[in-house]
Protein backbone atom coordinates (compact mmCIF):
# COMPACT_ATOMS: atom_id res chain seq x y z
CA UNK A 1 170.26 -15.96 -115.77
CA UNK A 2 171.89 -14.37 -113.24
CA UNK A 3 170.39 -10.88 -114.23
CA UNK A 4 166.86 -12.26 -113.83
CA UNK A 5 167.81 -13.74 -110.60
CA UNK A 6 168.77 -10.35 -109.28
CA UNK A 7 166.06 -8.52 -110.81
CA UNK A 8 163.53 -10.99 -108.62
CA UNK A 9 165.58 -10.60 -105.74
CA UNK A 10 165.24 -6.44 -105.94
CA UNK A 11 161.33 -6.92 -106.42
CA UNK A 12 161.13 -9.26 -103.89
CA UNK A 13 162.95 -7.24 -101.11
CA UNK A 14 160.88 -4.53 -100.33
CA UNK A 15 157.98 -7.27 -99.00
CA UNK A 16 160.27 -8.20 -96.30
CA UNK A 17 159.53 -6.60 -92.83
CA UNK A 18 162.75 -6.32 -90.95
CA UNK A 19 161.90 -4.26 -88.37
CA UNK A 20 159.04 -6.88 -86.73
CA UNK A 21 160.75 -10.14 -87.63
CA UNK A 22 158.26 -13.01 -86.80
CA UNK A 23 159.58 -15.49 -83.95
CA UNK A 24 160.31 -19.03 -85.26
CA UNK A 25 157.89 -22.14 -85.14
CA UNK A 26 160.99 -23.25 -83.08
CA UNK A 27 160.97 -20.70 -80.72
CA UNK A 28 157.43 -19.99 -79.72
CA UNK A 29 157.53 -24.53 -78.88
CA UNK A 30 160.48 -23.72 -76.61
CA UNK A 31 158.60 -20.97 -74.68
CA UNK A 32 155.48 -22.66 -74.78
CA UNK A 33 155.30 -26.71 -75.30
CA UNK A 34 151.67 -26.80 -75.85
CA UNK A 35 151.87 -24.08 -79.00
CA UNK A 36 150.96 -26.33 -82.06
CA UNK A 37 151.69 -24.64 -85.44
CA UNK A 38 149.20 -23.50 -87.62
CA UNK A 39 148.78 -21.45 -90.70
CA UNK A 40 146.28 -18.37 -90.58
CA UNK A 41 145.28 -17.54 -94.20
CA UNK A 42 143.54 -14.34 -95.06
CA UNK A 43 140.48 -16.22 -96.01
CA UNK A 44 140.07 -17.37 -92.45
CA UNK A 45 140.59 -13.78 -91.27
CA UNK A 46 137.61 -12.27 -93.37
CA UNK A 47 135.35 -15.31 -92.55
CA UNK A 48 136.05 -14.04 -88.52
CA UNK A 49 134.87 -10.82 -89.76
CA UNK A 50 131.77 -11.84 -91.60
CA UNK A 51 130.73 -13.82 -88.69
CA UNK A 52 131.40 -10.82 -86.50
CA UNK A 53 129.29 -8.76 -88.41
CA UNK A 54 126.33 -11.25 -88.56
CA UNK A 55 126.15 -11.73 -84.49
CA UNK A 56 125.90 -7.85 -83.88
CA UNK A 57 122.35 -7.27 -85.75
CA UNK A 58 121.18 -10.47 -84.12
CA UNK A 59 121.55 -9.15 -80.84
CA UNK A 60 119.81 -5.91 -82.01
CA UNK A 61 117.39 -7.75 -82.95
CA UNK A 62 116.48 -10.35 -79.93
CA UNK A 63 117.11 -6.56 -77.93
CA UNK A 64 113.94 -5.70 -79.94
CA UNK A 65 111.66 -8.06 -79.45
CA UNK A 66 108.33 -7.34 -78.51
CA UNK A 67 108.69 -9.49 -74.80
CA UNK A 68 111.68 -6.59 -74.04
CA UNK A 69 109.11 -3.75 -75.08
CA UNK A 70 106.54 -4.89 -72.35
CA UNK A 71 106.26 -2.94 -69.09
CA UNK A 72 107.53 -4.33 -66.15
CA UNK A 73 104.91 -5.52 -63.37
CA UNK A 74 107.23 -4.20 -60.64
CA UNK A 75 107.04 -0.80 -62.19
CA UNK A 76 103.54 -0.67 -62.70
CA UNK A 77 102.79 -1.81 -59.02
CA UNK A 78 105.08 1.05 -57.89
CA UNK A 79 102.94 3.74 -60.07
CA UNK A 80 99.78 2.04 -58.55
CA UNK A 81 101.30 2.88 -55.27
CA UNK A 82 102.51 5.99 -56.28
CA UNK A 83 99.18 6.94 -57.38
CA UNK A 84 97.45 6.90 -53.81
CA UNK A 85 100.43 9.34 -52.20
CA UNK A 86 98.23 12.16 -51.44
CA UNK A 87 97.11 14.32 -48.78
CA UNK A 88 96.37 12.22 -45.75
CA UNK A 89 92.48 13.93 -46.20
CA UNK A 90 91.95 13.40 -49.84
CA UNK A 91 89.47 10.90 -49.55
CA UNK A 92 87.57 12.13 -47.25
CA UNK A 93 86.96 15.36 -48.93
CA UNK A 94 85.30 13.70 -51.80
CA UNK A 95 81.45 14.25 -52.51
CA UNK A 96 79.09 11.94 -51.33
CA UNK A 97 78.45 10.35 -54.93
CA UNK A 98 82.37 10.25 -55.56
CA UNK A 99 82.28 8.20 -51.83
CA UNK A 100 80.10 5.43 -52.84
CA UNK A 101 81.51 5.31 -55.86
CA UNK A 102 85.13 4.37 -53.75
CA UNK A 103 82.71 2.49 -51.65
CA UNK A 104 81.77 0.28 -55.02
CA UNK A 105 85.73 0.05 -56.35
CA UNK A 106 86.38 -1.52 -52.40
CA UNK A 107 83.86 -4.02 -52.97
CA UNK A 108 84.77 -5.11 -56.13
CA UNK A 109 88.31 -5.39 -54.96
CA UNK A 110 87.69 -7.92 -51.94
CA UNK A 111 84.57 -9.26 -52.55
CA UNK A 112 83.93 -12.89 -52.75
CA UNK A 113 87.04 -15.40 -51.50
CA UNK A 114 89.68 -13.29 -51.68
CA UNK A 115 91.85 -15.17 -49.63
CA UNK A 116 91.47 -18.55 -51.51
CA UNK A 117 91.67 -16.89 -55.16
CA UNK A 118 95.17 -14.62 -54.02
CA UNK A 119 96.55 -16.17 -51.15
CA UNK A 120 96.62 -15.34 -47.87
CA UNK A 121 98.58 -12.40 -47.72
CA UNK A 122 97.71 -10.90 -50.77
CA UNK A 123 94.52 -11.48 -49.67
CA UNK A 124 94.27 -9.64 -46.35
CA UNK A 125 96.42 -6.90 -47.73
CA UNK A 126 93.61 -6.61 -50.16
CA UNK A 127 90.73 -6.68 -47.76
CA UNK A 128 92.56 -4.23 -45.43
CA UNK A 129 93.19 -1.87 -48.45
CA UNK A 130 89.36 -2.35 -49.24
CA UNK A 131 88.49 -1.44 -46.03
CA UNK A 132 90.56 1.34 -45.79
CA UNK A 133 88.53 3.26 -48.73
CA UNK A 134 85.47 2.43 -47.68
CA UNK A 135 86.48 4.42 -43.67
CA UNK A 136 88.54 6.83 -46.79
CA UNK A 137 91.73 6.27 -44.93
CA UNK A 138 93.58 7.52 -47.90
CA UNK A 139 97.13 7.16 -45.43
CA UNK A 140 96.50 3.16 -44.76
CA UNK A 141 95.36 2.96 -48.53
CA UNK A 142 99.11 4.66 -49.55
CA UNK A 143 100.72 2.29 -47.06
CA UNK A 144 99.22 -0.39 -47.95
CA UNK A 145 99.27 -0.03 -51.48
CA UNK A 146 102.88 0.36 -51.35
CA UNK A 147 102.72 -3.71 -50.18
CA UNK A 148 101.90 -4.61 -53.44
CA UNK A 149 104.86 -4.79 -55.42
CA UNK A 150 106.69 -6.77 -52.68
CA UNK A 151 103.90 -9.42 -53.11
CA UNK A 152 103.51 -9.97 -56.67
CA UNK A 153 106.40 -11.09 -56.95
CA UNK A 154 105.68 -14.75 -54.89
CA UNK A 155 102.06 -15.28 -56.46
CA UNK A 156 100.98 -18.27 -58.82
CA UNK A 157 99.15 -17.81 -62.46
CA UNK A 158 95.83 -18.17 -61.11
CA UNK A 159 96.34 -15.50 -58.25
CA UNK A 160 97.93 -13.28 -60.47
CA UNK A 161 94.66 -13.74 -62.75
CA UNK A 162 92.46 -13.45 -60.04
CA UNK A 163 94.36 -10.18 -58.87
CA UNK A 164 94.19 -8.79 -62.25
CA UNK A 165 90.68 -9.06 -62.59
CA UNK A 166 90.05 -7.25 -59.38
CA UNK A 167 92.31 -4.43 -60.25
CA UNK A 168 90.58 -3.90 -63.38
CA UNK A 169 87.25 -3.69 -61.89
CA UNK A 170 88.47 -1.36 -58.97
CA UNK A 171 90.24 0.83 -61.56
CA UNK A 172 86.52 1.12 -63.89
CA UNK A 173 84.87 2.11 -60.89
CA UNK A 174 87.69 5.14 -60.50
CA UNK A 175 87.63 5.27 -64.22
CA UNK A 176 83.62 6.31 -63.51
CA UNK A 177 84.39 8.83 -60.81
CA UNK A 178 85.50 11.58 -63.50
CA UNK A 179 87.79 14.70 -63.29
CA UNK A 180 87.77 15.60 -59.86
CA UNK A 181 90.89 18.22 -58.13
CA UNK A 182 94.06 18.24 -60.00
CA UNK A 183 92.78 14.33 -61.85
CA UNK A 184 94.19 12.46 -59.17
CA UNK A 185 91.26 9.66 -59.27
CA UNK A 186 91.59 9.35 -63.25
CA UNK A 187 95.94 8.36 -62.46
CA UNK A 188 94.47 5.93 -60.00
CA UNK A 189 92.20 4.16 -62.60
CA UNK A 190 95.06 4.61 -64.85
CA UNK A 191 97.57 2.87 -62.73
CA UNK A 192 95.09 -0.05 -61.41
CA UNK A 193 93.85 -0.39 -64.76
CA UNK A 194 97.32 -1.00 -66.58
CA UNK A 195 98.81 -3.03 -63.60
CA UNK A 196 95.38 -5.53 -63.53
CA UNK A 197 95.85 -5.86 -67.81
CA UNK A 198 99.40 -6.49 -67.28
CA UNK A 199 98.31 -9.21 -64.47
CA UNK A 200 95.66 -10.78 -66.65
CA UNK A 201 97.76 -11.17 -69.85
CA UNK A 202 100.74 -12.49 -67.68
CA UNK A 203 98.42 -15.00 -66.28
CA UNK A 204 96.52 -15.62 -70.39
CA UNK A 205 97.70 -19.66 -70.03
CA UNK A 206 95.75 -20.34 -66.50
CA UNK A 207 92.53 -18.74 -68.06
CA UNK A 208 92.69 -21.44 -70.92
CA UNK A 209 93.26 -23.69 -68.09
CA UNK A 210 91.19 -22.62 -65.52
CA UNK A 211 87.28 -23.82 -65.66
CA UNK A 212 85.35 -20.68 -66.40
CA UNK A 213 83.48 -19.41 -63.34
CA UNK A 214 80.07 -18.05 -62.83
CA UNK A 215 79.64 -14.43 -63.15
CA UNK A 216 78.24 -13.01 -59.54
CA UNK A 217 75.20 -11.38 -59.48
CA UNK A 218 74.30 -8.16 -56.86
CA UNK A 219 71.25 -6.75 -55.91
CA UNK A 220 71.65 -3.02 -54.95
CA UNK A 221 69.67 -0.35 -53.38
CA UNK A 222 71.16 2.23 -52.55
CA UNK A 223 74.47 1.37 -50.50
CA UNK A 224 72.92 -2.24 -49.91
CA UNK A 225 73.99 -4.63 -51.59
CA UNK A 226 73.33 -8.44 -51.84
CA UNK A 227 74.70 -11.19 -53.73
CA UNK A 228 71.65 -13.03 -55.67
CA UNK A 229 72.58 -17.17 -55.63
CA UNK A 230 70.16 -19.44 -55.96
CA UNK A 231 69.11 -20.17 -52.41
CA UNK A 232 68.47 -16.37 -51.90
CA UNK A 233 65.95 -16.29 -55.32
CA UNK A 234 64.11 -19.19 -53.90
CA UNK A 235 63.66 -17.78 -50.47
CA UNK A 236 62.60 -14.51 -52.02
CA UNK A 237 60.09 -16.27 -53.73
CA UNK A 238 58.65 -18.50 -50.75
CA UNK A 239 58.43 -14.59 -48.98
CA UNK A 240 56.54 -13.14 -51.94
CA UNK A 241 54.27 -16.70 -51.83
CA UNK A 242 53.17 -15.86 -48.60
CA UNK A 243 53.08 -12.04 -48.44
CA UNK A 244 50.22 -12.58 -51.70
CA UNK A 245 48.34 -15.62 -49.91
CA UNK A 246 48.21 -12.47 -46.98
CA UNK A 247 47.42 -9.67 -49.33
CA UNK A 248 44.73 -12.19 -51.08
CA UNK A 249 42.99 -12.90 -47.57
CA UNK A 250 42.87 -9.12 -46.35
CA UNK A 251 40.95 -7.78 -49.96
CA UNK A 252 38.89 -11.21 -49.50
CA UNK A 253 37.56 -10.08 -46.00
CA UNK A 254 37.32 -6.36 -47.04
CA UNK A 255 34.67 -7.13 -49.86
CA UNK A 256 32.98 -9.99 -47.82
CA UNK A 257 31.46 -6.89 -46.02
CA UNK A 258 28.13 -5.33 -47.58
CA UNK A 259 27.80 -1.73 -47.95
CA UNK A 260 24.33 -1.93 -46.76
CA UNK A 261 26.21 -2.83 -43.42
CA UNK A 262 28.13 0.31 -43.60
CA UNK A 263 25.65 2.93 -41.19
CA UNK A 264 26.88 6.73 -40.83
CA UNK A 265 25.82 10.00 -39.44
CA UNK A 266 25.55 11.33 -43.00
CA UNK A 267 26.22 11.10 -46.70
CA UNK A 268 29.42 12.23 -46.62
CA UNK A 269 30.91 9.83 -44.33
CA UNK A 270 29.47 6.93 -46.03
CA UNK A 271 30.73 8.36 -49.00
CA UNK A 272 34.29 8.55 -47.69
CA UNK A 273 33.81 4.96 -46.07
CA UNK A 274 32.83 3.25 -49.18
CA UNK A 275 36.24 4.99 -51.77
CA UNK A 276 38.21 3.75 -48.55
CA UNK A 277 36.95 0.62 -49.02
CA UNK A 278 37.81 0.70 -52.72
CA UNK A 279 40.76 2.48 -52.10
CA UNK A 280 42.02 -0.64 -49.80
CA UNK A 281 40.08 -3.11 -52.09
CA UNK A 282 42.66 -2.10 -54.88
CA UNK A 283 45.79 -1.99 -52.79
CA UNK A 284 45.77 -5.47 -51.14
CA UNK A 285 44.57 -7.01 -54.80
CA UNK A 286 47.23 -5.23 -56.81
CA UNK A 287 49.47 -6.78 -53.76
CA UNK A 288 48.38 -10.22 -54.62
CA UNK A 289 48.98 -9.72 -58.74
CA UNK A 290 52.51 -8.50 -58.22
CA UNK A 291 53.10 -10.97 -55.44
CA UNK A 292 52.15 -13.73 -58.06
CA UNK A 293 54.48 -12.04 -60.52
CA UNK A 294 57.47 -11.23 -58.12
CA UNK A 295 57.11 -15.57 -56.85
CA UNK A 296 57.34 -16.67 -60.51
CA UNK A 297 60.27 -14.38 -61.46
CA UNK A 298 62.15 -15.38 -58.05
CA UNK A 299 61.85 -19.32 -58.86
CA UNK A 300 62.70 -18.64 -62.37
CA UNK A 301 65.64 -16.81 -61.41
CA UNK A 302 66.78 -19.61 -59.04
CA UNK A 303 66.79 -22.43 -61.56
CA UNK A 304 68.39 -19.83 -63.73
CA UNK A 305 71.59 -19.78 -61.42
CA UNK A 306 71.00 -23.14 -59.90
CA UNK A 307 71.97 -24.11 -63.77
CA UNK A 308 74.67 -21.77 -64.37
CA UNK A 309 76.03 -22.95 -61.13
CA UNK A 310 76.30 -26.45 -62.48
């Protein structure tokens, strides 16, 4: 019996860890009188472990996530501005169908109320930039455009939207100007083209929100333009009303005059009097026919937005 015992004991020994003796329950409550004894089992120690390794690809994953992956509005606006740093003559050098084109991407950028739809600083910063391309002030368009990012920042859904929008149809207008230099006016539409996407989809849950608006028509001729409403089509048509009621009464007193009335020197000037009088006959009576047509397309055209509107 006593053989067995000191068998166990010789198996037993080397287990023991002399050289790091553990302190005593006793001990560690004297140094410390909060220390409440536990025992730490090597199932607890693997179950820290496991839950270790299940946090790390969780935050790879949320690192992932498509909302990380977006661009950042700040650094778009600063490649917008970026994209207008060029020689202080640039925009004046362009060709005269490249100018109204910038002319165009100005108007669409300030036109209507600005000022109500993005604030009042946004706003005039927008109308001043607008202005600046249309005098092609490409130095106050840089320095101005570098205003942008510091205001985006401060701006509610439905400016945001309403900036977006105008961005995007500035940026097709430079998108239409084509290669021109070293592509300088294709990184502009770039740059206002992503930043005005980014600003719509940021703003996607004050479009479901917002009523939709009526789409603005423009008359233009050359580098007129007009905005059409519905007050503007009817007065067209009360113009055209009268202008025919004229046109009718000038071809009515031209034919109320006989030929036989009609006395010249010789054949050939009575000749030439009577395909004037034809001539003038078919003017001022084609004048009357599209007058007719041009009233009844006006009015039309007037209810037309005079619904929408509603």
């Amino acid at each position: 019996m006593s053989s067995c015992s000191s068998s166990s004991f010789s198996l037993l020994k080397p287990l023991t860890f002399p050289s790091t003796p553990c302190p005593s329950p006793a001990l560690l409550f004297h140094n410390n009188p909060n220390y409440i004894p536990f025992k730490t089992t090597s199932n607890h120690s693997k179950t820290l472990h496991l839950s270790k390794r299940l946090t790390i690809p969780f935050a790879l994953t949320e690192s992932d996530s498509p909302k990380s992956l977006q661009p950042d509005l700040q650094t778009l606006l600063l490649q917008l501005a970026d994209s207008f740093d060029l020689p202080s003559d640039y925009f004046s050098q362009l060709p005269n169908d490249l100018r109204l084109d910038l002319n165009d991407a100005a108007f669409d950028l300030s036109n209507g109320p600005v000022i109500d739809e993005c604030g009042m600083e946004l706003g005039e910063t927008l109308l001043n930039l607008s202005r600046a391309w249309e005098s092609a002030d490409t130095s106050t368009s840089y320095a101005l455009a570098s205003k942008l990012p510091l205001l985006a920042n401060s701006l509610t859904d439905s400016a945001k939207l309403a900036f977006g929008r105008r961005l995007v149809a500035a940026g097709r207008r430079f998108q239409a100007m084509g290669q021109y230099g070293q592509g300088e006016l294709q990184k502009i539409a770039k740059a206002v083209n992503a930043a005005g996407k980014l600003l719509s989809a940021s703003s996607i849950s004050a479009t479901t929100e917002e009523q939709p608006k009526t789409e603005t028509r423009m008359f233009k001729f050359g580098e007129l333009q007009v905005e059409v409403t519905s007050e503007k089509a009817n007065i067209g048509a009360a113009i055209g009303f009268v202008f025919g009621i004229l046109s009718w009464q000038i071809a009515q007193g031209i034919q109320s005059i006989p030929e036989s009335s009609l006395e010249y020197a010789n054949d050939n000037a009575l000749l030439l009097a009577k395909s004037l009088r034809g001539a003038l006959l078919a003017v001022f009576y084609s004048s009357t026919i599209l007058s007719v047509f041009t009233t009844i397309g006006l009015l039309l055209l007037g209810r037309q937005l005079k619904s929408e509107g509603k």
